[in-house]
N, C-alpha and C. Protein backbone atom coordinates (compact mmCIF):
# COMPACT_ATOMS: atom_id res chain seq x y z
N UNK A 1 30.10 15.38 7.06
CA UNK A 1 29.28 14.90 8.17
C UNK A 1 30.19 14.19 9.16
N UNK A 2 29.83 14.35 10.27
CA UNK A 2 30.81 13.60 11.35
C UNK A 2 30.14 12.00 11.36
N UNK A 3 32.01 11.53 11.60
CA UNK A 3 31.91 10.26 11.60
C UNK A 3 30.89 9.56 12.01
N UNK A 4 31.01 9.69 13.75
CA UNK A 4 29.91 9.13 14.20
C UNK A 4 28.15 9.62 14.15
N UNK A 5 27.99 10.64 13.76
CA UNK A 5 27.09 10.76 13.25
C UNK A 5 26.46 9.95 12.05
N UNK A 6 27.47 9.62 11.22
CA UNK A 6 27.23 8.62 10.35
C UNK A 6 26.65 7.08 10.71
N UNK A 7 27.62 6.86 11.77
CA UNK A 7 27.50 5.90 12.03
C UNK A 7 26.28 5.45 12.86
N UNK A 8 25.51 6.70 13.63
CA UNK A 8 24.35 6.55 13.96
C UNK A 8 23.38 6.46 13.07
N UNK A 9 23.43 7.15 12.22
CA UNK A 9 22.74 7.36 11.18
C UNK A 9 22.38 6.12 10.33
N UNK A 10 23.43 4.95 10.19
CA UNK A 10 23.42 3.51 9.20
C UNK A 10 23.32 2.87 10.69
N UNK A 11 23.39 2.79 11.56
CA UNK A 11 22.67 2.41 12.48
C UNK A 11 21.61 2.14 12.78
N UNK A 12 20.51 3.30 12.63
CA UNK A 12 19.17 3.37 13.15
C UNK A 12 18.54 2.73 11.48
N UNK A 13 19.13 2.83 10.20
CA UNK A 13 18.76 2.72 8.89
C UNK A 13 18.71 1.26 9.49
N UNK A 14 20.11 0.42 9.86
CA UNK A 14 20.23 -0.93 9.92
C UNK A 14 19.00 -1.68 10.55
N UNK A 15 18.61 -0.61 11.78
CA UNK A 15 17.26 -1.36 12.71
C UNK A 15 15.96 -0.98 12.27
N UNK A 16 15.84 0.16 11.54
CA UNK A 16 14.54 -0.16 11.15
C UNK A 16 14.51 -0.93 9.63
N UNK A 17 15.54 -1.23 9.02
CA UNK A 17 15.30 -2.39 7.83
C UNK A 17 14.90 -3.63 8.72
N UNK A 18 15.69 -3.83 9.53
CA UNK A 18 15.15 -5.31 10.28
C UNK A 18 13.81 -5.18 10.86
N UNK A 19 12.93 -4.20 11.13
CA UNK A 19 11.77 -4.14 11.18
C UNK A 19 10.83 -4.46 10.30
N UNK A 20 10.94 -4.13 9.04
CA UNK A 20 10.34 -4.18 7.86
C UNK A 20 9.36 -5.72 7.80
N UNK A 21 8.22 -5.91 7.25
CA UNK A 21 7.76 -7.12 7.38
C UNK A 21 7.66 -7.38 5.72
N UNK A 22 7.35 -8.66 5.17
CA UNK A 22 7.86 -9.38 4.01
C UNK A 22 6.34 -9.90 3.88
N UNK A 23 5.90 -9.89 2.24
CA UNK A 23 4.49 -10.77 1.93
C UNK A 23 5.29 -11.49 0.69
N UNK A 24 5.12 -12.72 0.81
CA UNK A 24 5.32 -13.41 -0.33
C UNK A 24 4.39 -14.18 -1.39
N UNK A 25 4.71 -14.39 -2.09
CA UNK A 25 3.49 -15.30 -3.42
C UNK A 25 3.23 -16.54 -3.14
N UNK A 26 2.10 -17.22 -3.24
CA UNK A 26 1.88 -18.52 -3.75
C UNK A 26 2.04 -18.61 -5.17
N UNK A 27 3.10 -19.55 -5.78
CA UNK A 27 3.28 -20.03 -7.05
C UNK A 27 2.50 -21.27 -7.35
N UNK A 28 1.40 -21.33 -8.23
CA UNK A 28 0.83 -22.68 -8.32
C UNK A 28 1.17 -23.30 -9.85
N UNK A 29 1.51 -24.44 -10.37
CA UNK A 29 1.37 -24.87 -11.38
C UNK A 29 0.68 -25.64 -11.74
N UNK A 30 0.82 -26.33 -13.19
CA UNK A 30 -0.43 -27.04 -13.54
C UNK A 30 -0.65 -28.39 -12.53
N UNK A 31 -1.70 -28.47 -11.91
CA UNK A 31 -1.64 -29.99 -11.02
C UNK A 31 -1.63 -29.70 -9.23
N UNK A 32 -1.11 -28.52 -9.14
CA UNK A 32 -0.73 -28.00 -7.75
C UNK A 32 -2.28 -27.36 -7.09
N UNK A 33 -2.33 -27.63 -6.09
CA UNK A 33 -3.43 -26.81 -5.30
C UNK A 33 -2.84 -26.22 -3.86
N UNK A 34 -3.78 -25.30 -3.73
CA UNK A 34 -3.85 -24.41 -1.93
C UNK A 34 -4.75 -24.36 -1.85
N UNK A 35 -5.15 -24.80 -0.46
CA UNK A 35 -6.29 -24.76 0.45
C UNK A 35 -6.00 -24.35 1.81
N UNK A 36 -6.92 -23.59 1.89
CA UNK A 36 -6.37 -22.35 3.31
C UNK A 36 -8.04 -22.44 3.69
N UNK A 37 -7.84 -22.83 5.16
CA UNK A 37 -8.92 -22.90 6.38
C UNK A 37 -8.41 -21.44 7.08
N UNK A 38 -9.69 -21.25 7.65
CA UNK A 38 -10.33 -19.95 8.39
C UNK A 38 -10.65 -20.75 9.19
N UNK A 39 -10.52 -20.27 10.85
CA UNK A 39 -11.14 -20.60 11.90
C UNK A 39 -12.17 -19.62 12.78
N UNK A 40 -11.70 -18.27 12.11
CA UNK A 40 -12.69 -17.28 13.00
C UNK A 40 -12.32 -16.18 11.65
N UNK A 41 -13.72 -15.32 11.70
CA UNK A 41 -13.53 -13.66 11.06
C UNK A 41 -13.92 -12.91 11.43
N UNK A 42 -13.23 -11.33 11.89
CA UNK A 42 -13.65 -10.95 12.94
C UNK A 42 -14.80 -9.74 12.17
N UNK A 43 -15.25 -8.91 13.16
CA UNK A 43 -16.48 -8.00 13.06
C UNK A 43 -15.86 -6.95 12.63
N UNK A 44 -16.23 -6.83 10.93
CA UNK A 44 -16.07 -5.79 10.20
C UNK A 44 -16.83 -4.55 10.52
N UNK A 45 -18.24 -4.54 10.45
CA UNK A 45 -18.95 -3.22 10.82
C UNK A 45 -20.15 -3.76 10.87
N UNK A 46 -21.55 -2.98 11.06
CA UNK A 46 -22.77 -3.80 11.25
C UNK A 46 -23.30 -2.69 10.05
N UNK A 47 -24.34 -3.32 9.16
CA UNK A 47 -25.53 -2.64 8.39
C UNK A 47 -26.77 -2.97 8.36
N UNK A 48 -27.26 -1.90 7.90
CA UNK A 48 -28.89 -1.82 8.02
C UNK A 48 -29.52 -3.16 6.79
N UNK A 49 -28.01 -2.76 5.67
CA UNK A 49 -28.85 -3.48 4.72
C UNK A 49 -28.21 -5.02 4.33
N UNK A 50 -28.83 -5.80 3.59
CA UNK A 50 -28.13 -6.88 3.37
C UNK A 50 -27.01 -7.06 2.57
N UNK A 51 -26.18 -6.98 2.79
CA UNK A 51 -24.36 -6.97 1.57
C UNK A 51 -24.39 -8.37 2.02
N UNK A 52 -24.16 -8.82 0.93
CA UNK A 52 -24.19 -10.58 0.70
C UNK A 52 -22.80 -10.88 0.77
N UNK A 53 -22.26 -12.02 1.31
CA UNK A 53 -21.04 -12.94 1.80
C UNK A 53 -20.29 -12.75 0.14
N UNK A 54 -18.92 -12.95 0.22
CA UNK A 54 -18.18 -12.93 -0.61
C UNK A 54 -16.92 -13.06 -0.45
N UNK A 55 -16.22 -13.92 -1.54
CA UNK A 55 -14.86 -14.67 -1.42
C UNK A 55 -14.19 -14.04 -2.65
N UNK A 56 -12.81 -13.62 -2.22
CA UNK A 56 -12.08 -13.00 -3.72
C UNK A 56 -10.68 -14.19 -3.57
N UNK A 57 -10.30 -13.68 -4.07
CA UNK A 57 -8.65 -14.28 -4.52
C UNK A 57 -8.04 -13.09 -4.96
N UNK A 58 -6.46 -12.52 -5.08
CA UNK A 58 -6.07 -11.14 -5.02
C UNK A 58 -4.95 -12.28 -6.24
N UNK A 59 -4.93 -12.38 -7.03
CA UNK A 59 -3.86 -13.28 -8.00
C UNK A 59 -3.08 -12.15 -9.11
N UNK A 60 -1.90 -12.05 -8.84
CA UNK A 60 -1.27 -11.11 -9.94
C UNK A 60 -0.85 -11.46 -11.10
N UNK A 61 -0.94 -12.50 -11.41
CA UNK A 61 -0.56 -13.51 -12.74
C UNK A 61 -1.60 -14.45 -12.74
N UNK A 62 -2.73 -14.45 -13.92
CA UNK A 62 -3.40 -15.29 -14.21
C UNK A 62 -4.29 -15.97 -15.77
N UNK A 63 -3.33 -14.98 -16.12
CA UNK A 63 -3.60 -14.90 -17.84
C UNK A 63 -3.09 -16.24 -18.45
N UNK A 64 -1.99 -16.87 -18.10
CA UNK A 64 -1.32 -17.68 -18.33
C UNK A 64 -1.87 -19.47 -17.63
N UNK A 65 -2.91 -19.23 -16.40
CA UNK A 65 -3.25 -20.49 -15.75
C UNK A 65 -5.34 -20.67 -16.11
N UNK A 66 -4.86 -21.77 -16.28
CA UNK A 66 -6.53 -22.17 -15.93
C UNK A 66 -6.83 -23.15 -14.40
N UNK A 67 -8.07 -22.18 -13.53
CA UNK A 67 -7.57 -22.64 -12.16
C UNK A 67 -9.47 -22.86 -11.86
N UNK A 68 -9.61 -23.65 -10.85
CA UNK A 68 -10.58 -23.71 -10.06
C UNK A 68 -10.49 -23.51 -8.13
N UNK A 69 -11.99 -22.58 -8.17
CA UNK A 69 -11.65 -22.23 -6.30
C UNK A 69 -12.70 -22.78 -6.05
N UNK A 70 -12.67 -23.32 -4.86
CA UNK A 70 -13.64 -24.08 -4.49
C UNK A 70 -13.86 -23.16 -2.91
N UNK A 71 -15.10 -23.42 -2.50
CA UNK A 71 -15.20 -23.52 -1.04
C UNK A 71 -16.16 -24.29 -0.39
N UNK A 72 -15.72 -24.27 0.82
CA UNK A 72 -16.31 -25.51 1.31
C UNK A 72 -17.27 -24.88 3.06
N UNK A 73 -18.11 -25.66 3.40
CA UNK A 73 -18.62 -24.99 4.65
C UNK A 73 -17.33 -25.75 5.23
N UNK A 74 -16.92 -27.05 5.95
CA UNK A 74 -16.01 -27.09 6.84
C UNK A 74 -14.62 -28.08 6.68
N UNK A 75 -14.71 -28.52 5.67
CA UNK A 75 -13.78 -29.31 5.23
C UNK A 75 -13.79 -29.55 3.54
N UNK A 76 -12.53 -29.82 3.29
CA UNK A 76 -12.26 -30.62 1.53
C UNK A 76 -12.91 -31.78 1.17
N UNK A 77 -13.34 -33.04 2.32
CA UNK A 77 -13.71 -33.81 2.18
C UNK A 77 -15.40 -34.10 1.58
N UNK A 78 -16.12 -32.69 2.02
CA UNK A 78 -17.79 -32.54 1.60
C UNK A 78 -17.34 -32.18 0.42
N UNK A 79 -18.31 -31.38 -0.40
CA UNK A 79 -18.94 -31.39 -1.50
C UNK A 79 -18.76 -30.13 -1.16
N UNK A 80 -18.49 -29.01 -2.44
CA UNK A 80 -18.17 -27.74 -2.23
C UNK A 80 -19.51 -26.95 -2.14
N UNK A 81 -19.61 -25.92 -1.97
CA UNK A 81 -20.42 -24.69 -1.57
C UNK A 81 -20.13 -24.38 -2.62
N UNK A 82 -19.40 -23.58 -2.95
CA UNK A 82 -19.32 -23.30 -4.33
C UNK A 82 -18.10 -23.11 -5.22
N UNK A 83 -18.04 -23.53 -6.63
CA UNK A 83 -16.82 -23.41 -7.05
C UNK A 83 -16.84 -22.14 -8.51
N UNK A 84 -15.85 -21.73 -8.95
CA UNK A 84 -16.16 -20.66 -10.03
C UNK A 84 -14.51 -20.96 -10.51
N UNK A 85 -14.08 -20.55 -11.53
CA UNK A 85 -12.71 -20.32 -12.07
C UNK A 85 -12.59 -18.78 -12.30
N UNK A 86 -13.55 -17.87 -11.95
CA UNK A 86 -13.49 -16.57 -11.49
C UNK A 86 -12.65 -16.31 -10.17
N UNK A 87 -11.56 -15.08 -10.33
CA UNK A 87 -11.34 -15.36 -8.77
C UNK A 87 -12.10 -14.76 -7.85
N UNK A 88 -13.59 -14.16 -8.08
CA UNK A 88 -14.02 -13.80 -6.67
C UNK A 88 -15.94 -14.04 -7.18
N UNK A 89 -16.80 -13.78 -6.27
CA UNK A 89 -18.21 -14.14 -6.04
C UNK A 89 -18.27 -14.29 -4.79
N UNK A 90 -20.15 -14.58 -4.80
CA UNK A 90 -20.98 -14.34 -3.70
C UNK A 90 -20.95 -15.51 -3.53
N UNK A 91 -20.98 -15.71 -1.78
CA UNK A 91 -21.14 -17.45 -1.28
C UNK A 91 -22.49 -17.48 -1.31
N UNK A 92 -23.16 -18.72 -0.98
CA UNK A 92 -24.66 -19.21 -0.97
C UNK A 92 -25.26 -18.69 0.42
N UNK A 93 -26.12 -18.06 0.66
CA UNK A 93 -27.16 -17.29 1.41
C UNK A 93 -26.93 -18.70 2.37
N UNK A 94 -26.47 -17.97 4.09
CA UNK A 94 -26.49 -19.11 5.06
C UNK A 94 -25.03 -19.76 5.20
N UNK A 95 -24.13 -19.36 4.21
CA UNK A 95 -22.69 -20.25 4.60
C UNK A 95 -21.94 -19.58 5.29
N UNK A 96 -21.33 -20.38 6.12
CA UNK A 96 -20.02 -19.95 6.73
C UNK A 96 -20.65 -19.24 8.25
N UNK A 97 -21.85 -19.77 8.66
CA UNK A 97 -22.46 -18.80 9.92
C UNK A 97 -21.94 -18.85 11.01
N UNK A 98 -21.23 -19.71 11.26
CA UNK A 98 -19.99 -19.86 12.18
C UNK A 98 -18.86 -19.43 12.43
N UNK A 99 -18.85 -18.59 11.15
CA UNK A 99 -17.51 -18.19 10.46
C UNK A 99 -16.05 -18.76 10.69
N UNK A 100 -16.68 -20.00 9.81
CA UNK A 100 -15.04 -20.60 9.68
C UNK A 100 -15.58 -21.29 8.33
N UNK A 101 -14.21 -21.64 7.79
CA UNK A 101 -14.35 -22.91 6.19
C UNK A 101 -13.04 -22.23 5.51
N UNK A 102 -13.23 -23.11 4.50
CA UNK A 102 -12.21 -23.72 3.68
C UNK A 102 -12.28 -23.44 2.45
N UNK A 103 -10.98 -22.82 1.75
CA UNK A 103 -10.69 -22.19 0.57
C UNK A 103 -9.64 -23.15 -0.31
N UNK A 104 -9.93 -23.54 -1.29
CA UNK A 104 -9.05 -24.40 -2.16
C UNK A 104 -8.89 -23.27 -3.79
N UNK A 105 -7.56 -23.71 -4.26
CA UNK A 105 -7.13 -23.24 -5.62
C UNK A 105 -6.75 -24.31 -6.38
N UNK A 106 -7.35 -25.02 -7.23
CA UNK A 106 -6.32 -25.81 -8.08
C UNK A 106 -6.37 -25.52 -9.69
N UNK A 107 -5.27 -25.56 -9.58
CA UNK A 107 -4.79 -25.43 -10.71
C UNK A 107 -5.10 -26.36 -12.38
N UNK A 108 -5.14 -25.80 -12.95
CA UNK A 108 -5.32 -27.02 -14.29
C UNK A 108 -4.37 -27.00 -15.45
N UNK A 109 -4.19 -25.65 -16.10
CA UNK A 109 -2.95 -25.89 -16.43
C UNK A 109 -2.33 -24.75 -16.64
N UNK A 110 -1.37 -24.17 -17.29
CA UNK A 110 -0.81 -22.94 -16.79
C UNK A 110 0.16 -22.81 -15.57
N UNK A 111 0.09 -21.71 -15.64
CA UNK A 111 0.12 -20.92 -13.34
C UNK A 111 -0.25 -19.74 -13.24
N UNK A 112 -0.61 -19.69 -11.76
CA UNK A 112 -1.34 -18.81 -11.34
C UNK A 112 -0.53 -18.57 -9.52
N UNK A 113 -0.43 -17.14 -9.95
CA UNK A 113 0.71 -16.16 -8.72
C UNK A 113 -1.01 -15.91 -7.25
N UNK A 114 -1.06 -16.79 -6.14
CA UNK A 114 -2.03 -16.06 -5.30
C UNK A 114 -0.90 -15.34 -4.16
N UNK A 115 -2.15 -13.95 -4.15
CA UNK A 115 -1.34 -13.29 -3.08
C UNK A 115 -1.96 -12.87 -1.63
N UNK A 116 -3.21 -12.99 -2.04
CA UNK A 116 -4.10 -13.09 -0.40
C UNK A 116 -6.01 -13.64 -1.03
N UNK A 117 -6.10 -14.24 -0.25
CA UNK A 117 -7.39 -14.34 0.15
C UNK A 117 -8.48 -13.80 1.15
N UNK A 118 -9.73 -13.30 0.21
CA UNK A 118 -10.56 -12.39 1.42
C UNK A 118 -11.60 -12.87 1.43
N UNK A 119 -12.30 -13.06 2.92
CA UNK A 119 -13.78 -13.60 2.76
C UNK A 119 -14.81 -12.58 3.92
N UNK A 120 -15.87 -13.05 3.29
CA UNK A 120 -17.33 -11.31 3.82
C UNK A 120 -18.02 -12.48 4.27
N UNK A 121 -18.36 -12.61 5.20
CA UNK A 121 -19.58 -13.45 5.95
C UNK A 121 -20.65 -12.53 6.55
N UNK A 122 -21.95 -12.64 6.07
CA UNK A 122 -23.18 -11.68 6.53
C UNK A 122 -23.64 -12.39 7.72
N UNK A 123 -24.22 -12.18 8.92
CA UNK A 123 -25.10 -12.88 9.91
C UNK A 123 -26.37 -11.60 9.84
N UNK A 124 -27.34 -11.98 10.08
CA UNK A 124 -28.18 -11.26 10.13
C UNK A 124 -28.94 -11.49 11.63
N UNK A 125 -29.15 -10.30 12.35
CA UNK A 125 -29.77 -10.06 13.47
C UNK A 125 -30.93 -10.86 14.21
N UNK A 126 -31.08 -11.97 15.37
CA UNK A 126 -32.09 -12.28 15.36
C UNK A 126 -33.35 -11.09 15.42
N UNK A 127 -34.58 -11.50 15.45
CA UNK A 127 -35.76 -10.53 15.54
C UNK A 127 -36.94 -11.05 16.53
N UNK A 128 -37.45 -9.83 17.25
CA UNK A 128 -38.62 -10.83 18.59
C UNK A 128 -39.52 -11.48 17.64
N UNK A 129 -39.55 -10.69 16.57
CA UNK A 129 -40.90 -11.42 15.50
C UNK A 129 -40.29 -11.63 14.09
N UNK A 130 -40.53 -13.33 14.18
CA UNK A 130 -39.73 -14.13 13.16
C UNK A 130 -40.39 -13.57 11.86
N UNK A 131 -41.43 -12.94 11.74
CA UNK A 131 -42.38 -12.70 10.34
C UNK A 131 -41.43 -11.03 10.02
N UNK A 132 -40.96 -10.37 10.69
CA UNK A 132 -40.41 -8.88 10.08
C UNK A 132 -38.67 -9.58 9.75
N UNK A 133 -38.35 -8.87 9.15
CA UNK A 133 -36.63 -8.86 8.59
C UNK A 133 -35.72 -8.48 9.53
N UNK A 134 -34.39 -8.81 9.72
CA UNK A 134 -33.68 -8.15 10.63
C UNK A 134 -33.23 -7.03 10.50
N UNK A 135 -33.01 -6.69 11.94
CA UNK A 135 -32.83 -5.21 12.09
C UNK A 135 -31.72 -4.58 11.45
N UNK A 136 -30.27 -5.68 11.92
CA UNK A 136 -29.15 -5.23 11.55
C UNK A 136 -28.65 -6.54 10.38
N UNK A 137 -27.98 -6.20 10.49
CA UNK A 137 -26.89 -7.25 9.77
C UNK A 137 -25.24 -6.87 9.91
N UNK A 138 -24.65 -8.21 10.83
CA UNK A 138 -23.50 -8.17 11.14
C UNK A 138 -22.35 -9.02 10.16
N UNK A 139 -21.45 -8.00 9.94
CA UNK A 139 -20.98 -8.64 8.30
C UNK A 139 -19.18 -8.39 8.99
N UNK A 140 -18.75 -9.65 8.69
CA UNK A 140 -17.50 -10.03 9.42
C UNK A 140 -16.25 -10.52 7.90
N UNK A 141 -15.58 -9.68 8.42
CA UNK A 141 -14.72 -9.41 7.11
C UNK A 141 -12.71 -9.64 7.30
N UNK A 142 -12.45 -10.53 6.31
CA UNK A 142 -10.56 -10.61 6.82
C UNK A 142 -10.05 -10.97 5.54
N UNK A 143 -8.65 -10.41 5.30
CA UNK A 143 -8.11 -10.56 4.05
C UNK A 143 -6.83 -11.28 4.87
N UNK A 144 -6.60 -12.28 4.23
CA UNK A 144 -5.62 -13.54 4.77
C UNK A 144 -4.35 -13.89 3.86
N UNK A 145 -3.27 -13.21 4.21
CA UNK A 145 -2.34 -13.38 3.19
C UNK A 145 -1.50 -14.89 2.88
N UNK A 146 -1.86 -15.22 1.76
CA UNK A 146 -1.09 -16.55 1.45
C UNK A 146 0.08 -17.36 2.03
N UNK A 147 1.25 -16.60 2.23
CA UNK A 147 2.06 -16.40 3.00
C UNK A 147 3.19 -15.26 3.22
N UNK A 148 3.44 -15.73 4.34
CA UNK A 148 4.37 -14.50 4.92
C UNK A 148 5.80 -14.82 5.43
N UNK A 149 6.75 -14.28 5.05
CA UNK A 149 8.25 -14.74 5.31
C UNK A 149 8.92 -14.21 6.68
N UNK A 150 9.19 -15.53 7.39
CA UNK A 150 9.52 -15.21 8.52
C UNK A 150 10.33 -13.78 8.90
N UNK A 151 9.79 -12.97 9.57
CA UNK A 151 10.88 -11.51 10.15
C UNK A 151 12.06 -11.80 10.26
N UNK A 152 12.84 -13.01 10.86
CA UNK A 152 14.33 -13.44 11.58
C UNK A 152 14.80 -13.51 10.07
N UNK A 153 14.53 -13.67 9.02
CA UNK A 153 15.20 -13.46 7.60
C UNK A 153 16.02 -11.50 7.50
N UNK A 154 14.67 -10.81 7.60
CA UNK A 154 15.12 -9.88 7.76
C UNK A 154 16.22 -8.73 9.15
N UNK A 155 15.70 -9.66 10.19
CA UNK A 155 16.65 -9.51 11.64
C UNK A 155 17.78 -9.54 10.90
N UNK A 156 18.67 -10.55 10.67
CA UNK A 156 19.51 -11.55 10.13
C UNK A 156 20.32 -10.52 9.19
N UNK A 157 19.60 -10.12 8.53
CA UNK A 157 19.97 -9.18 6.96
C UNK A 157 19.93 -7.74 7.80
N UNK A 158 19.71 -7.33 9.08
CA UNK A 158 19.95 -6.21 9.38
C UNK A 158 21.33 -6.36 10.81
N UNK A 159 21.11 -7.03 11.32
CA UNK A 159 21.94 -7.84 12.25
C UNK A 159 23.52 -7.70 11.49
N UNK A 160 23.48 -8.35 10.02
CA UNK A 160 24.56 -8.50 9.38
C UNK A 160 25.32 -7.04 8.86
N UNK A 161 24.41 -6.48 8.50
CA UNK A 161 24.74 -5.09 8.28
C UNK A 161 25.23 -4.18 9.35
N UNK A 162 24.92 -4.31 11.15
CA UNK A 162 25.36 -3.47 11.83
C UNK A 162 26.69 -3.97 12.12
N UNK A 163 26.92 -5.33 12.32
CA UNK A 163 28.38 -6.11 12.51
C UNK A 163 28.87 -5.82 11.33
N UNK A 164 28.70 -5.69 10.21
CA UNK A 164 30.14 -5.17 9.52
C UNK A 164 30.05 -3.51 9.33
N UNK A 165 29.43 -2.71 9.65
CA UNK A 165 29.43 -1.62 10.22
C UNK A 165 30.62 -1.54 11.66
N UNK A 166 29.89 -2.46 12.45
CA UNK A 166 31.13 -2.12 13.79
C UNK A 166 32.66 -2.94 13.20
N UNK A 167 32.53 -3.69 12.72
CA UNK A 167 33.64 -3.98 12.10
C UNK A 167 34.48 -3.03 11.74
N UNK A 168 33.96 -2.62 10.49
CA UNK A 168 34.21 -1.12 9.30
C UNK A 168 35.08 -0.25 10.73
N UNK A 169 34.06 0.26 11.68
CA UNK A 169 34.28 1.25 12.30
C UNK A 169 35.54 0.94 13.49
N UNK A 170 35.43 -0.61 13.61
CA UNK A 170 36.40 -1.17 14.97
C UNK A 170 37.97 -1.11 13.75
N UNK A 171 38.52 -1.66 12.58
CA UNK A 171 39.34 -1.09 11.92
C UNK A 171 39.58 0.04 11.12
N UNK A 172 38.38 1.09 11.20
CA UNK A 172 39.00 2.52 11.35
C UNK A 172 39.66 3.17 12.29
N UNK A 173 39.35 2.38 13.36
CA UNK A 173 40.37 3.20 14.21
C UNK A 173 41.62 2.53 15.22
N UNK A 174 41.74 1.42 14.52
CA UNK A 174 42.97 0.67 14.56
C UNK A 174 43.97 1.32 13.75
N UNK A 175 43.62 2.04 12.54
CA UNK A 175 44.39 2.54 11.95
C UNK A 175 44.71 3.76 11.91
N UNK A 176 43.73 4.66 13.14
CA UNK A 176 44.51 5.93 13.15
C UNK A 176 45.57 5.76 14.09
């Protein structure tokens, strides 16, 4: 293969690795908590029928922790909406109609790996006549990843790779 062909070639490899985006874990141990606020969720799809609100936790290690999730309508400081040591269920008919609140994990003992959090908020359609059911139901849906590792990590790690590439290539041909 020709040289520079090569060299285009670990080139374009170098820039689209630095594209690449990164999801990382929440590690919790015994005593440790996360609590992650929602401020808006956007409009999943509309239905005829009622699909009830619902909160998961996506945890890849949990055999090993005993944990409690709490949620809250708008802060840690009230009294929860609801709590389960399940990681997922239905919220209480009416929460979150604003669509925003607050997700807590704590831990008890063990650990437990979270890797995203998802929450289903139902609104249901007003109606001209309060005595019939609504028409639609607008059900607003977002999966919220725990965290995410800055891109400039990976820039950085691709950045590094094309400079000792031009390097490589600037003393190959010092030496012909």
């Amino acid at each position: 293969m020709n040289h520079n062909l090569k060299t285009i070639l670990h080139t374009c490899l170098c820039f689209l690795g630095a594209c690449l985006t990164g999801q990382s874990q929440v590690l919790l141990n015994a005593g440790e908590s996360f609590t992650f606020e929602f401020t808006s969720l956007p409009l999943h799809h509309i239905d005829k029928t009622d699909v009830r609100g619902v909160f998961s936790l996506e945890i890849s290690d949990w055999t090993t922790g005993r944990f409690l999730f709490e949620i809250f309508e708008n802060n840690v400081n009230e009294a929860p909406i609801r709590n389960t040591d399940f990681p997922s269920g239905f919220i209480p008919s009416g929460a979150w109609q604003d669509l925003q609140g607050v997700a807590r994990v704590t831990v008890f003992n063990g650990s437990v790996t979270l890797n995203s959090l998802s929450f289903r908020v139902t609104i249901p359609s007003e109606h001209s006549d309060p005595n019939l059911p609504p028409i639609n139901y607008f059900v607003y849906q977002s999966t919220f990843p725990t965290a995410v590792p800055e891109p400039t990590v990976l820039v950085f790690v691709g950045l590094t790779a094309l400079v000792g590439k031009g390097w490589r290539l600037a003393t190959f041909r010092q030496k012909k």
